[in-house]
Protein backbone atom coordinates (compact mmCIF):
# COMPACT_ATOMS: atom_id res chain seq x y z
CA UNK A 1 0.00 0.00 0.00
CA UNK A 2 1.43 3.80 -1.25
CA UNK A 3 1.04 6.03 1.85
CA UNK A 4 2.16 8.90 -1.00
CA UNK A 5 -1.11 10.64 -2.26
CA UNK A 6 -0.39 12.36 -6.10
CA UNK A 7 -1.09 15.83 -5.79
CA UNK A 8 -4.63 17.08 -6.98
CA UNK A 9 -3.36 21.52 -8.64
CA UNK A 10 -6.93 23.73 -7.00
CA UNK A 11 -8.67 25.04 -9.80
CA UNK A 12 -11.20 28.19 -10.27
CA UNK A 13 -13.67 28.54 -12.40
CA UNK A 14 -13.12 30.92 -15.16
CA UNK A 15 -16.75 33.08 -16.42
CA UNK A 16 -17.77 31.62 -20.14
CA UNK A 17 -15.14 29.10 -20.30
CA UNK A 18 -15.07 25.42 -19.67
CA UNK A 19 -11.37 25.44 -18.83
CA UNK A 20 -10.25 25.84 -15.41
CA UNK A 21 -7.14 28.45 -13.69
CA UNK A 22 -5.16 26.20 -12.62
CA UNK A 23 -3.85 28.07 -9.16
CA UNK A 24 -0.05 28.04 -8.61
CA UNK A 25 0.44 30.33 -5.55
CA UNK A 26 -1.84 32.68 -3.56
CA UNK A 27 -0.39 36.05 -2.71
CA UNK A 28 -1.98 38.60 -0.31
CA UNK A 29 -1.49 41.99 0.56
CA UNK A 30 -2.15 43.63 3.85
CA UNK A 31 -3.57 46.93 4.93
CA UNK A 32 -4.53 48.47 1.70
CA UNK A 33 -7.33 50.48 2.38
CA UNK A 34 -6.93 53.68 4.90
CA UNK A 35 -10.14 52.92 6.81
CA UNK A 36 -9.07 49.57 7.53
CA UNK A 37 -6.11 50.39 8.68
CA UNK A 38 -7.38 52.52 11.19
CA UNK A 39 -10.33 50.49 12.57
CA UNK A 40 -7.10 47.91 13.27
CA UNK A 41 -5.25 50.77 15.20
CA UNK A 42 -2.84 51.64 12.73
CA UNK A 43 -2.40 55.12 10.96
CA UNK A 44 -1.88 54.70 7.37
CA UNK A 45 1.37 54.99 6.17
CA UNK A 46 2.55 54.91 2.40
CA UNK A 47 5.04 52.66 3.15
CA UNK A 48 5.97 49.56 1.33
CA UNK A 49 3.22 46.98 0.64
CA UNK A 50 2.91 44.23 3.72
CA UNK A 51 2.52 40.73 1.73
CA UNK A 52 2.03 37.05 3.58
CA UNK A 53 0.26 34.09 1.68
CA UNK A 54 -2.13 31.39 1.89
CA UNK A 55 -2.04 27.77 1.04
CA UNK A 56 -3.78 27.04 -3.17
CA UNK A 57 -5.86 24.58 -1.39
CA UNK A 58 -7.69 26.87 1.08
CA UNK A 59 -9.48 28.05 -1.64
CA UNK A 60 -13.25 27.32 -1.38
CA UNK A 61 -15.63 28.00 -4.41
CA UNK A 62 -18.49 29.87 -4.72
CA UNK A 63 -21.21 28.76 -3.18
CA UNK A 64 -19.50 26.83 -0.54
CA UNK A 65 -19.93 25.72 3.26
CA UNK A 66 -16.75 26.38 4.92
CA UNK A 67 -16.33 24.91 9.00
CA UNK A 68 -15.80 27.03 11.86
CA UNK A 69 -11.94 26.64 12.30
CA UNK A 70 -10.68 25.49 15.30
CA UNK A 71 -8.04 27.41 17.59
CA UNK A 72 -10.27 30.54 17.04
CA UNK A 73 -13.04 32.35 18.71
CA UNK A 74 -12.55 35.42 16.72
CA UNK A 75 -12.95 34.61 13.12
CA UNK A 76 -12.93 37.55 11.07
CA UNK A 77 -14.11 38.47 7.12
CA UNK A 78 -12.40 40.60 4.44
CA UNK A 79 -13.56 41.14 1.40
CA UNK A 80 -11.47 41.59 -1.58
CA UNK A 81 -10.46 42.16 -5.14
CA UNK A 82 -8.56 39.18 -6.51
CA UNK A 83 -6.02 39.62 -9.70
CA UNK A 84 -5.56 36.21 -11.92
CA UNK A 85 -1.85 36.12 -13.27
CA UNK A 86 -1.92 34.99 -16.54
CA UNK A 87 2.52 35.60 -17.47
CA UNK A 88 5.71 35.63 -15.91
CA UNK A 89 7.58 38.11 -14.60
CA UNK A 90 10.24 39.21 -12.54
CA UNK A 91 10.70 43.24 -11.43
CA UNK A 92 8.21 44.60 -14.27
CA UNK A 93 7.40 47.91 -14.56
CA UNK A 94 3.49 49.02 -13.34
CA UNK A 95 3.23 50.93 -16.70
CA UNK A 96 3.48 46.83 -18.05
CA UNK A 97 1.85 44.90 -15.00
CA UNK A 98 -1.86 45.29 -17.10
CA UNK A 99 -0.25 42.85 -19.34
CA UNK A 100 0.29 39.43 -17.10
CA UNK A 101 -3.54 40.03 -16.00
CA UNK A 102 -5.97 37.32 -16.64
CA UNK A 103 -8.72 38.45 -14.61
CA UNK A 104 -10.55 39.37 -11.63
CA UNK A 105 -12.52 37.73 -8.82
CA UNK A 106 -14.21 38.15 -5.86
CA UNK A 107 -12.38 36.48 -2.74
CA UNK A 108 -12.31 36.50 0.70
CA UNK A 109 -9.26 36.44 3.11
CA UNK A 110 -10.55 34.91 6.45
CA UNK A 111 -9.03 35.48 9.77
CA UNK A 112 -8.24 34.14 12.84
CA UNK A 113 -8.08 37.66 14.65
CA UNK A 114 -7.07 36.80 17.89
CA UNK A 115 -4.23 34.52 16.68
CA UNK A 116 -3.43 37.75 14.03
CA UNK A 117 -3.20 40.10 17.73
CA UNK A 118 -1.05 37.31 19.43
CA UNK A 119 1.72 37.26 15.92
CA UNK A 120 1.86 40.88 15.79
CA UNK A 121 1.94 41.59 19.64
CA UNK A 122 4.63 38.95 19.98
CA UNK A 123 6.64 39.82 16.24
CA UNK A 124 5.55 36.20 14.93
CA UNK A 125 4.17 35.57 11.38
CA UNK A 126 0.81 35.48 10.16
CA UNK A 127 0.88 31.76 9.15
CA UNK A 128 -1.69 30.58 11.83
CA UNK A 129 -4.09 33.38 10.93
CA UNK A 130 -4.20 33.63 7.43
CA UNK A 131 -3.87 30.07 6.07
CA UNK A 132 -5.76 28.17 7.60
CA UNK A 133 -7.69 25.91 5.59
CA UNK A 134 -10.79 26.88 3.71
CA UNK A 135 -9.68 30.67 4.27
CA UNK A 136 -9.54 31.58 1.08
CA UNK A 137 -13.16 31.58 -0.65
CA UNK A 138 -13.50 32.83 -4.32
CA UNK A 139 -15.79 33.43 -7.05
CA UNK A 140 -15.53 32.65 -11.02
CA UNK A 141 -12.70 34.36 -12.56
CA UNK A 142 -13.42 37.28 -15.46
CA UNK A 143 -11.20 37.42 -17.84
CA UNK A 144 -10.14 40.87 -18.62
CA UNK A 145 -10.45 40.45 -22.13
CA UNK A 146 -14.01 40.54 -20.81
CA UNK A 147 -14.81 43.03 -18.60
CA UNK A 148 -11.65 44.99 -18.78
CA UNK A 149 -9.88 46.20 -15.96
CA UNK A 150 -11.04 47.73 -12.86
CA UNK A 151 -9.69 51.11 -11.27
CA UNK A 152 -12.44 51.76 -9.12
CA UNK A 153 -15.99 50.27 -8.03
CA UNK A 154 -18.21 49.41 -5.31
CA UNK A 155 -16.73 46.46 -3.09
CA UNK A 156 -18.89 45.24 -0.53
CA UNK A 157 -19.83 42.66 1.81
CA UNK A 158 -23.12 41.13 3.95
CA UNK A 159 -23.67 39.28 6.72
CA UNK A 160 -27.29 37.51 7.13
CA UNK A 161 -28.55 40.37 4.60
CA UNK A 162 -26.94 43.49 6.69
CA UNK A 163 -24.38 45.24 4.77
CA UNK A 164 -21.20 45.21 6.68
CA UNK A 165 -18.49 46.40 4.17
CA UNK A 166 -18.79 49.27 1.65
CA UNK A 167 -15.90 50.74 -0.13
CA UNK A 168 -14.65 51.65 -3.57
CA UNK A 169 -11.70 50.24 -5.71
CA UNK A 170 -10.41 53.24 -6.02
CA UNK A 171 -9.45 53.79 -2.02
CA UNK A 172 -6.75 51.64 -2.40
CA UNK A 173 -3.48 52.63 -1.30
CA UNK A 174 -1.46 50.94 -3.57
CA UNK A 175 -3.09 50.47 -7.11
CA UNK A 176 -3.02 46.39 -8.88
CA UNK A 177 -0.16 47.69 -10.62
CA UNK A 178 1.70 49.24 -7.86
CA UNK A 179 1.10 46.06 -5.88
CA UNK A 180 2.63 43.58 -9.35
CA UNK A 181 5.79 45.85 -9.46
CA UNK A 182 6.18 45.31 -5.85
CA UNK A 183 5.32 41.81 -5.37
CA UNK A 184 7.39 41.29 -8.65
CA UNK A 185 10.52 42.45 -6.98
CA UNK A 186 9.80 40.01 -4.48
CA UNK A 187 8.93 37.09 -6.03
CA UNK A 188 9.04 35.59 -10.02
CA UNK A 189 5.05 35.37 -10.96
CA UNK A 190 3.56 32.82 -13.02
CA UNK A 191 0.70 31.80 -14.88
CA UNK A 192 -1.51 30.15 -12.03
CA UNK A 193 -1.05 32.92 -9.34
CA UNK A 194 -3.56 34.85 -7.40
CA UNK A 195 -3.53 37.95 -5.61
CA UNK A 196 -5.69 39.03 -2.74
CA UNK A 197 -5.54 42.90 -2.34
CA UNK A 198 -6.81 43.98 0.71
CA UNK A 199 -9.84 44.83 2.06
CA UNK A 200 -11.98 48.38 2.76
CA UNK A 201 -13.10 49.10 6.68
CA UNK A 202 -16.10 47.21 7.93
CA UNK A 203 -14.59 43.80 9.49
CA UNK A 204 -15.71 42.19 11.89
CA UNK A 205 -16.28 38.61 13.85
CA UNK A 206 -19.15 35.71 12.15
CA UNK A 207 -20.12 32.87 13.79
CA UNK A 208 -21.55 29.43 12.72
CA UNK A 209 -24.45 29.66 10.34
CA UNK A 210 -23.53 32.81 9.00
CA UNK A 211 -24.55 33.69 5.77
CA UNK A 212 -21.79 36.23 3.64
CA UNK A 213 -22.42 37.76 0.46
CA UNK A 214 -20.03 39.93 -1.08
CA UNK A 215 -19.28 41.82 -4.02
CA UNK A 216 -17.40 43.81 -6.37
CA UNK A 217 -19.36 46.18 -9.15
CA UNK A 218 -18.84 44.67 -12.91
CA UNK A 219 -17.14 41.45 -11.69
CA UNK A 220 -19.33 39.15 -9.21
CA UNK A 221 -20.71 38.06 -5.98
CA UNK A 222 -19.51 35.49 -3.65
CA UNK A 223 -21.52 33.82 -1.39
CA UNK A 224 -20.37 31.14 1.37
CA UNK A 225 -22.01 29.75 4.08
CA UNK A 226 -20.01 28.87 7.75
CA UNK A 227 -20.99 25.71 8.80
């Protein structure tokens, strides 16, 4: 008997295709919107983008029931825009970073907060917090052949029908190109990655049985359910 398990690539839907993105890494940024910054007890600074990342197979897809982690009784939302990488590059310019787009989605970067307030308060890393599994719900990908791309729009989120989240694209501190060129320098991208970009003011703790709905003008909805 093989103990050894051959390893299954996490795949998103991509809007009026019957292929599949086939997800290589997932990227995130943190603190890109003032507001947010703030209700975490931060003044915003224009300093250098703050990036951690989450495991491909914490993605969950639309429509999904994700479980109440354990370790955590502060789980947190954030809605957010999510750029497709459809090229490589290494240390492009943002007047070129338009060009290794594929598309957009809709995701969601859960959080365990209180694990989040123990790493920072102690100088540890966000690993425990951020990728947990099933922390990383997203909708269908849009091609930006499709629906172009987005420099500024409503982005917003629900809980049980109350709106809890409501910002605009355009409030972010760092642009999707800025945040390319920087995570660029960083890091080769390749067809396959994903980038979360932060999220507007508005977060706050769900519990079980907790409907979210979120959204982002002219790309989609996302809708998950904790079980």
């Amino acid at each position: 008997m093989s103990y050894l398990n051959q390893p299954v690539t996490p795949a998103v839907k991509i809007a009026g295709r019957q292929e599949k993105f086939a997800v290589r890494r997932v990227y995130c940024v943190g603190w890109n919107y003032e507001e947010h910054i703030r209700e975490m007890g931060q003044e915003p600074e224009r300093e250098p983008p703050v990036f951690f990342m989450k495991p491909p197979d914490a993605l969950v897809p639309n429509g999904g029931l994700i479980p109440y982690p354990t370790a955590t009784q502060n789980l947190h939302y954030e809605v957010e825009l999510v750029v497709a990488i459809g090229r490589s590059a290494k240390d492009i310019a943002t007047s070129a970073a338009k060009e290794i787009i594929y598309g957009y989605a809709v995701g969601l970067d859960m959080t365990r907060r209180d694990l989040q307030a123990h790493a920072k308060k102690n100088g540890q890393p966000w690993a425990l917090a951020k990728g947990f599994d099933h922390s990383a719900p997203i909708s269908t990908i849009h091609p930006a052949c499709d629906i172009g791309h987005p420099l500024s729009g409503s982005i917003w989120l629900e809980v049980n029908g109350k709106r809890r989240q409501d910002g605009d694209l355009s409030r972010m501190i760092w642009s999707v190109p800025e945040i390319i060129q920087h995570l660029s320098g960083y890091f080769e991208l390749f067809p396959g990655d994903l980038i979360f970009t932060g999220t507007p003011a508005g977060v706050s703790a769900v519990v079980q049985g907790d409907q979210l709905r979120g959204g982002i003008e002219m790309i989609d909805t996302l809708e998950i359910t904790l079980g």
